[in-house]
C-alpha atoms as a PDB file:
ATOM      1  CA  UNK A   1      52.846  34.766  -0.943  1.00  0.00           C
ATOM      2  CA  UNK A   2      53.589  31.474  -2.558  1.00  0.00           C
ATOM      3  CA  UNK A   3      51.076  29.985  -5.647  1.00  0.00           C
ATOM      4  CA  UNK A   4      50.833  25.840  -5.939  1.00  0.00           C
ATOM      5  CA  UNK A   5      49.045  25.720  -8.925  1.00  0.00           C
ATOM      6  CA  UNK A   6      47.967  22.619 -11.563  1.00  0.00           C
ATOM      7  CA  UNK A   7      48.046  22.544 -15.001  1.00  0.00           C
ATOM      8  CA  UNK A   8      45.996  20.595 -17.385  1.00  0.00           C
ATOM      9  CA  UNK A   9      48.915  20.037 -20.110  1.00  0.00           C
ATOM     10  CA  UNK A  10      46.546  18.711 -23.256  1.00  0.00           C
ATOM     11  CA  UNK A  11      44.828  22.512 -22.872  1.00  0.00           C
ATOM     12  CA  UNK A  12      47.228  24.631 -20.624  1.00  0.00           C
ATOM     13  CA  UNK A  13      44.201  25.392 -18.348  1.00  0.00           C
ATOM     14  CA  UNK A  14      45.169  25.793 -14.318  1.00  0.00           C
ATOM     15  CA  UNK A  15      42.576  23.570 -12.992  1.00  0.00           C
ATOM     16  CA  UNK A  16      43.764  23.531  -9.579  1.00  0.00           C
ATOM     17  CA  UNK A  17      45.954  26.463  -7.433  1.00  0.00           C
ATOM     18  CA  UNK A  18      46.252  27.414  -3.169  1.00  0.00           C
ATOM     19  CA  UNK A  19      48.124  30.541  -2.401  1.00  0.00           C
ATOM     20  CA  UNK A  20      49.717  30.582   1.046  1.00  0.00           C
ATOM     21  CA  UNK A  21      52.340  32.687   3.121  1.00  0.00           C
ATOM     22  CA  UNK A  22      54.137  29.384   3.301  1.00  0.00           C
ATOM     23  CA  UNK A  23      55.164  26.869   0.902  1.00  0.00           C
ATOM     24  CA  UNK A  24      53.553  23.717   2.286  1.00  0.00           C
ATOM     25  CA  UNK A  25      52.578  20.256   1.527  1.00  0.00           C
ATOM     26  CA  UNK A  26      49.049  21.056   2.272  1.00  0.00           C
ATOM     27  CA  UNK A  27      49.339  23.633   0.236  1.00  0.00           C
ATOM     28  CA  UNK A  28      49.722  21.679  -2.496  1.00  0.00           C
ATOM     29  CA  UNK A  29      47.495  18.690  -1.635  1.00  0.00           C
ATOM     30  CA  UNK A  30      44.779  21.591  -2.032  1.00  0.00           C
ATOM     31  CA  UNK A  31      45.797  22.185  -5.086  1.00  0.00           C
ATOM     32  CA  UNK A  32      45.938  18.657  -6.233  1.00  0.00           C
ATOM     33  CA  UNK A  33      42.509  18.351  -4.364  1.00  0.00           C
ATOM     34  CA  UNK A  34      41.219  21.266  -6.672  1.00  0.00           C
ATOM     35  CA  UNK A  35      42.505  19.959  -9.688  1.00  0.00           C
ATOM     36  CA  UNK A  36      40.680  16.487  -9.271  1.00  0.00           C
ATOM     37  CA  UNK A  37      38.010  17.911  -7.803  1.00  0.00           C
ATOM     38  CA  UNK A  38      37.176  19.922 -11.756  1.00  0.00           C
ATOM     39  CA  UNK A  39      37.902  17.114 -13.525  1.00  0.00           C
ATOM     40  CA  UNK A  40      37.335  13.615 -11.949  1.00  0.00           C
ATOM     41  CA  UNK A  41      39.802  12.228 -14.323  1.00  0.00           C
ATOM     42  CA  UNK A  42      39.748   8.282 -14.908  1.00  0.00           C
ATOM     43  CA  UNK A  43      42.533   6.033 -13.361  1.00  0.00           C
ATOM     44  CA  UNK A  44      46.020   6.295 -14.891  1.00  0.00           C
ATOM     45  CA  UNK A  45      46.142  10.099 -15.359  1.00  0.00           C
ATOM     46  CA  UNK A  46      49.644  11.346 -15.196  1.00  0.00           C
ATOM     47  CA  UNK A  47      50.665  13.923 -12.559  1.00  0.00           C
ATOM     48  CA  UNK A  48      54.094  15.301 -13.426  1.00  0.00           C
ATOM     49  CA  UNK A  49      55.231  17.947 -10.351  1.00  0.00           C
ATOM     50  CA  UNK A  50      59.142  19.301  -9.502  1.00  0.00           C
ATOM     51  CA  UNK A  51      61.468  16.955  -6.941  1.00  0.00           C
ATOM     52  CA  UNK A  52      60.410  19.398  -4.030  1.00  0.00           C
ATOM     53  CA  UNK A  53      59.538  18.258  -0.732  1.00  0.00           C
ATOM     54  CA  UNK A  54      55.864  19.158  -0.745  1.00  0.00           C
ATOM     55  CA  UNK A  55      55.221  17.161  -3.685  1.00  0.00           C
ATOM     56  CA  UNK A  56      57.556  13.915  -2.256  1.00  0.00           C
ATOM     57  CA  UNK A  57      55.789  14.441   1.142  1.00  0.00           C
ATOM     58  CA  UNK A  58      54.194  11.239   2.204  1.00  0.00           C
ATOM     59  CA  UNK A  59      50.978  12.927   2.225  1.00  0.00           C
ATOM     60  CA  UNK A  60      50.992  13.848  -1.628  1.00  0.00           C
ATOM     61  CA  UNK A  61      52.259  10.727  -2.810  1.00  0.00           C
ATOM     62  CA  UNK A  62      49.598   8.887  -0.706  1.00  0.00           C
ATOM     63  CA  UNK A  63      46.781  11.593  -2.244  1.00  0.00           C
ATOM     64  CA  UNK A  64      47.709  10.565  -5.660  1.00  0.00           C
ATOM     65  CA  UNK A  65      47.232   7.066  -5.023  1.00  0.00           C
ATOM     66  CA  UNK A  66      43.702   7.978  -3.692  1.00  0.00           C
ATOM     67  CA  UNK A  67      43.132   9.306  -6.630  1.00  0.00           C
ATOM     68  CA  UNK A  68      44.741   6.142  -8.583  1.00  0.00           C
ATOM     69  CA  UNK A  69      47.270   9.038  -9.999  1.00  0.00           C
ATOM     70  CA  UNK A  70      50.739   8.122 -11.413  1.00  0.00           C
ATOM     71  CA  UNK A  71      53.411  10.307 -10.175  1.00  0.00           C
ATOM     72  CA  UNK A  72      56.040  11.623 -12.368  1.00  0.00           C
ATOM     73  CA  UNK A  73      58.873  13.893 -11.124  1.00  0.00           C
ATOM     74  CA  UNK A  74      61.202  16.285 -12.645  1.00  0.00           C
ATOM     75  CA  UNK A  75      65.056  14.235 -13.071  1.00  0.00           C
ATOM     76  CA  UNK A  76      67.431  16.039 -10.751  1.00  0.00           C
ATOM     77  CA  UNK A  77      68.717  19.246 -11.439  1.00  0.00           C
ATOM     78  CA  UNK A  78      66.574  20.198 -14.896  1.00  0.00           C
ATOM     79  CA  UNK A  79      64.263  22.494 -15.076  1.00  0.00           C
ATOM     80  CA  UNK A  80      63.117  22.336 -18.362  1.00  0.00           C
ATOM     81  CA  UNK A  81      61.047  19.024 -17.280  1.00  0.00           C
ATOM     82  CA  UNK A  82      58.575  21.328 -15.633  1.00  0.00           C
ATOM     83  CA  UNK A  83      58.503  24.311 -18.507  1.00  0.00           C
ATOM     84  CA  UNK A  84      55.342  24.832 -19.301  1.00  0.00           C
ATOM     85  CA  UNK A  85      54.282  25.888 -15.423  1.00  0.00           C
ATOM     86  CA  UNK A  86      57.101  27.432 -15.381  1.00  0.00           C
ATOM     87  CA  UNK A  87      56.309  29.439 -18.199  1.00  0.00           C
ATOM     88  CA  UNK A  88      52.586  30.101 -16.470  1.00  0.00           C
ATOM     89  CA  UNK A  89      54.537  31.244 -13.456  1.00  0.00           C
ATOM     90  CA  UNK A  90      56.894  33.767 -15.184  1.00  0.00           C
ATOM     91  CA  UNK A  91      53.943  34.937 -17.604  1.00  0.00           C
ATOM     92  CA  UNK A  92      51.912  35.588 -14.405  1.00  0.00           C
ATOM     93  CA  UNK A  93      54.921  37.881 -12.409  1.00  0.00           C
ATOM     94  CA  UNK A  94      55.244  39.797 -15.886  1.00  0.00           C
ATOM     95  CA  UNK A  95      51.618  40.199 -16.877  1.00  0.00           C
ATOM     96  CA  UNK A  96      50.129  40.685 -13.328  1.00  0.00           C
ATOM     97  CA  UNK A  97      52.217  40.858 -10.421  1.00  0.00           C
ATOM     98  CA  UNK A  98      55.234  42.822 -11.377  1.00  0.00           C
ATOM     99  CA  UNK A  99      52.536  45.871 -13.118  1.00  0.00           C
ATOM    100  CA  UNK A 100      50.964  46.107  -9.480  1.00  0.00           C
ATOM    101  CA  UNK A 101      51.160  47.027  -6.020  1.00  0.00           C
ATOM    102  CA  UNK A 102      49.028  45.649  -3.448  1.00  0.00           C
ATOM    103  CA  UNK A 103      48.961  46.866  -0.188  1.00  0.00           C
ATOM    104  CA  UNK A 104      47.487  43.563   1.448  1.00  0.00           C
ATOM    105  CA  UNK A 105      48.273  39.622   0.667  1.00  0.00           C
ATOM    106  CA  UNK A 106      43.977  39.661   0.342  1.00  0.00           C
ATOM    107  CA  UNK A 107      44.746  42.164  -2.572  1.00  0.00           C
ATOM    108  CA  UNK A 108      47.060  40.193  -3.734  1.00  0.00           C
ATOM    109  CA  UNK A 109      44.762  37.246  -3.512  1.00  0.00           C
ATOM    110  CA  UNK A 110      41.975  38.707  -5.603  1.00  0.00           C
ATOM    111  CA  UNK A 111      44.131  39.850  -8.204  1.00  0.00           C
ATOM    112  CA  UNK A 112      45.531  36.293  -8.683  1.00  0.00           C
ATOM    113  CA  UNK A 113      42.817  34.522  -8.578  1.00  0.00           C
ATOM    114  CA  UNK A 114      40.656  37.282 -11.350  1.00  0.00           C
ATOM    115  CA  UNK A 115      43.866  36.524 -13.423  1.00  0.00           C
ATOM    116  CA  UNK A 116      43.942  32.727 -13.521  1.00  0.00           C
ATOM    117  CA  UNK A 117      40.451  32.122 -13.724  1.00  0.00           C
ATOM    118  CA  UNK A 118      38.706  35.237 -15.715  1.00  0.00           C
ATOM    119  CA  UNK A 119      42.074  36.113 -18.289  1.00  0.00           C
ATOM    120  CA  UNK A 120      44.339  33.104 -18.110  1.00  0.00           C
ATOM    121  CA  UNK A 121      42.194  30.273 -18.284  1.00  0.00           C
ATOM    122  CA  UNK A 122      39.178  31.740 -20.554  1.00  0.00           C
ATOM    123  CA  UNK A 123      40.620  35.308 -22.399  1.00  0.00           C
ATOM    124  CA  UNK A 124      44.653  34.626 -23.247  1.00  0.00           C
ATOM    125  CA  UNK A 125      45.648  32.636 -26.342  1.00  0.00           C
ATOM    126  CA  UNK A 126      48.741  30.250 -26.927  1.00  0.00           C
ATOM    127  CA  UNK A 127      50.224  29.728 -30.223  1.00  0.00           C
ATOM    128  CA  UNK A 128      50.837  25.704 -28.669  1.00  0.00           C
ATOM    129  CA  UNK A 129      47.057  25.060 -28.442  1.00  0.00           C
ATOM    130  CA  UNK A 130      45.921  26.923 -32.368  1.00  0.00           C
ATOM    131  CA  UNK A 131      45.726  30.236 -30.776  1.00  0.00           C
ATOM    132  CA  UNK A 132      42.975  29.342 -28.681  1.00  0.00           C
ATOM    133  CA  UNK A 133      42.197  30.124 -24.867  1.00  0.00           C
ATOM    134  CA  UNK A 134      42.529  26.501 -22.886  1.00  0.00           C
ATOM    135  CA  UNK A 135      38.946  26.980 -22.165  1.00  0.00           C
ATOM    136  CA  UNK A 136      37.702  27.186 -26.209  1.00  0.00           C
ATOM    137  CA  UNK A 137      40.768  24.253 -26.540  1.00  0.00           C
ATOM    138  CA  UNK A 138      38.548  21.826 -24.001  1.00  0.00           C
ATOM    139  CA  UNK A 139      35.932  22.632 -25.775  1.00  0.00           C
ATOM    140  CA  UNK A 140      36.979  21.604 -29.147  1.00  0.00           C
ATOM    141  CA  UNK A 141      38.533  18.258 -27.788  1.00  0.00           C
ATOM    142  CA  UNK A 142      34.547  17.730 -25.914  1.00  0.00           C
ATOM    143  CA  UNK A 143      32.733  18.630 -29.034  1.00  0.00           C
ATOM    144  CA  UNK A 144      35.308  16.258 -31.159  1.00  0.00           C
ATOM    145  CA  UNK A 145      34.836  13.522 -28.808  1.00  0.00           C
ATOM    146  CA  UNK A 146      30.511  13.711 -28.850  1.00  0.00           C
END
Protein backbone atom coordinates (compact mmCIF):
# COMPACT_ATOMS: atom_id res chain seq x y z
CA UNK A 1 0.00 0.00 0.00
CA UNK A 2 1.67 3.23 -0.87
CA UNK A 3 0.27 6.89 0.79
CA UNK A 4 0.83 10.27 -1.56
CA UNK A 5 -0.15 12.62 0.82
CA UNK A 6 -0.01 16.83 1.01
CA UNK A 7 0.90 18.87 3.62
CA UNK A 8 -0.15 22.33 4.41
CA UNK A 9 3.38 23.51 5.95
CA UNK A 10 2.09 27.04 7.75
CA UNK A 11 -0.31 24.41 9.96
CA UNK A 12 1.08 20.81 9.36
CA UNK A 13 -2.49 19.76 8.30
CA UNK A 14 -2.59 16.82 5.35
CA UNK A 15 -4.99 18.47 3.13
CA UNK A 16 -4.65 16.17 0.37
CA UNK A 17 -3.59 12.06 0.37
CA UNK A 18 -4.48 8.76 -2.37
CA UNK A 19 -3.42 5.41 -1.15
CA UNK A 20 -2.72 2.91 -3.92
CA UNK A 21 -1.08 -0.65 -4.42
CA UNK A 22 1.18 1.24 -6.76
CA UNK A 23 3.17 4.26 -6.55
CA UNK A 24 1.86 6.30 -9.48
CA UNK A 25 1.72 9.65 -10.98
CA UNK A 26 -1.97 9.62 -10.79
CA UNK A 27 -1.67 8.77 -7.62
CA UNK A 28 -0.31 11.74 -6.75
CA UNK A 29 -2.12 14.14 -9.12
CA UNK A 30 -5.13 12.94 -6.78
CA UNK A 31 -3.54 13.99 -4.12
CA UNK A 32 -2.51 17.30 -5.45
CA UNK A 33 -6.18 17.41 -6.83
CA UNK A 34 -7.37 16.92 -3.11
CA UNK A 35 -5.20 19.31 -1.69
CA UNK A 36 -6.43 22.22 -4.05
CA UNK A 37 -9.58 21.04 -4.09
CA UNK A 38 -9.80 22.06 0.30
CA UNK A 39 -8.19 25.02 -0.14
CA UNK A 40 -8.49 26.92 -3.51
CA UNK A 41 -5.32 28.66 -2.73
CA UNK A 42 -4.54 32.01 -4.74
CA UNK A 43 -1.85 32.02 -7.56
CA UNK A 44 1.80 31.73 -6.48
CA UNK A 45 1.35 29.07 -3.74
CA UNK A 46 4.44 27.03 -3.36
CA UNK A 47 4.34 23.24 -3.87
CA UNK A 48 7.58 21.73 -2.60
CA UNK A 49 7.47 17.60 -3.41
CA UNK A 50 10.77 14.96 -3.53
CA UNK A 51 12.80 14.58 -7.16
CA UNK A 52 10.67 11.32 -7.81
CA UNK A 53 9.25 10.51 -11.01
CA UNK A 54 5.59 10.88 -10.16
CA UNK A 55 6.02 14.30 -9.08
CA UNK A 56 8.48 15.26 -12.40
CA UNK A 57 5.90 13.38 -14.57
CA UNK A 58 4.69 15.65 -17.28
CA UNK A 59 1.31 15.27 -15.99
CA UNK A 60 2.08 16.82 -12.42
CA UNK A 61 4.12 19.52 -13.56
CA UNK A 62 1.40 20.44 -16.14
CA UNK A 63 -1.41 20.09 -13.03
CA UNK A 64 0.47 22.60 -11.10
CA UNK A 65 0.48 25.03 -13.75
CA UNK A 66 -3.37 24.56 -13.94
CA UNK A 67 -3.45 25.43 -10.78
CA UNK A 68 -0.89 28.52 -11.37
CA UNK A 69 1.35 26.43 -8.65
CA UNK A 70 5.16 26.96 -8.40
CA UNK A 71 7.03 23.82 -8.19
CA UNK A 72 9.83 23.35 -5.87
CA UNK A 73 11.85 20.09 -5.63
CA UNK A 74 14.01 18.50 -3.13
CA UNK A 75 18.15 19.21 -4.38
CA UNK A 76 19.56 15.80 -5.24
CA UNK A 77 20.38 13.40 -2.79
CA UNK A 78 18.99 15.31 0.65
CA UNK A 79 16.42 14.33 2.41
CA UNK A 80 16.13 16.70 4.94
CA UNK A 81 14.48 19.17 2.19
CA UNK A 82 11.32 17.16 2.54
CA UNK A 83 11.41 16.60 6.65
CA UNK A 84 8.48 17.57 7.83
CA UNK A 85 6.37 14.80 5.57
CA UNK A 86 8.78 12.80 6.28
CA UNK A 87 8.33 13.15 9.79
CA UNK A 88 4.25 12.70 9.15
CA UNK A 89 5.20 9.51 7.37
CA UNK A 90 7.42 7.93 10.11
CA UNK A 91 4.96 9.30 12.95
CA UNK A 92 2.15 7.51 11.03
CA UNK A 93 4.15 3.75 10.69
CA UNK A 94 4.94 4.23 14.56
CA UNK A 95 1.64 5.54 15.86
CA UNK A 96 -0.71 3.52 13.53
CA UNK A 97 0.57 1.09 11.22
CA UNK A 98 3.33 -0.70 12.96
CA UNK A 99 0.63 -1.23 16.42
CA UNK A 100 -1.77 -3.09 13.87
CA UNK A 101 -2.57 -5.86 11.75
CA UNK A 102 -4.97 -5.71 9.05
CA UNK A 103 -6.02 -8.53 7.29
CA UNK A 104 -7.24 -6.55 4.06
CA UNK A 105 -5.61 -3.33 2.14
CA UNK A 106 -9.64 -1.94 2.75
CA UNK A 107 -8.66 -2.36 6.52
CA UNK A 108 -5.82 -0.84 6.01
CA UNK A 109 -7.55 1.92 4.17
CA UNK A 110 -9.98 2.83 6.92
CA UNK A 111 -7.50 2.87 9.49
CA UNK A 112 -5.43 5.45 7.52
CA UNK A 113 -7.73 7.51 6.54
CA UNK A 114 -9.63 7.65 10.59
CA UNK A 115 -5.93 8.52 11.48
CA UNK A 116 -5.17 11.44 9.17
CA UNK A 117 -8.35 13.01 9.22
CA UNK A 118 -10.09 12.31 12.84
CA UNK A 119 -6.42 12.19 15.13
CA UNK A 120 -3.77 13.72 12.93
CA UNK A 121 -5.28 16.59 11.46
CA UNK A 122 -7.88 17.66 14.37
CA UNK A 123 -6.70 15.62 17.93
CA UNK A 124 -2.52 15.48 17.85
CA UNK A 125 -0.49 18.52 18.93
CA UNK A 126 3.03 19.79 17.65
CA UNK A 127 5.32 21.69 19.77
CA UNK A 128 6.24 23.67 15.99
CA UNK A 129 2.69 25.10 15.71
CA UNK A 130 2.21 26.30 20.01
CA UNK A 131 1.06 22.91 20.86
CA UNK A 132 -1.91 23.15 18.89
CA UNK A 133 -3.69 20.55 16.48
CA UNK A 134 -3.21 22.05 12.64
CA UNK A 135 -6.88 22.28 12.66
CA UNK A 136 -7.15 24.85 16.02
CA UNK A 137 -3.63 26.39 14.21
CA UNK A 138 -5.92 27.38 10.89
CA UNK A 139 -8.14 28.55 12.97
CA UNK A 140 -6.16 31.01 14.86
CA UNK A 141 -4.41 32.31 11.59
CA UNK A 142 -8.57 32.75 10.12
CA UNK A 143 -9.72 34.41 13.24
CA UNK A 144 -6.34 36.72 13.21
CA UNK A 145 -6.87 37.56 9.71
CA UNK A 146 -11.02 38.67 10.19
Amino acid sequence: MYLASVMDLYSRRIVGWQMGERMTKELVIGALQQAYGQGRPDPGLLHHSDRGSQYASHDYQKQLLTYEMIGSMSRKGNCYDNACIESFHSVLKKELIYLNHYETREQAKQSIFEYIEFFYNVRRIYSSIDYHTPMEYELLYLNQAA
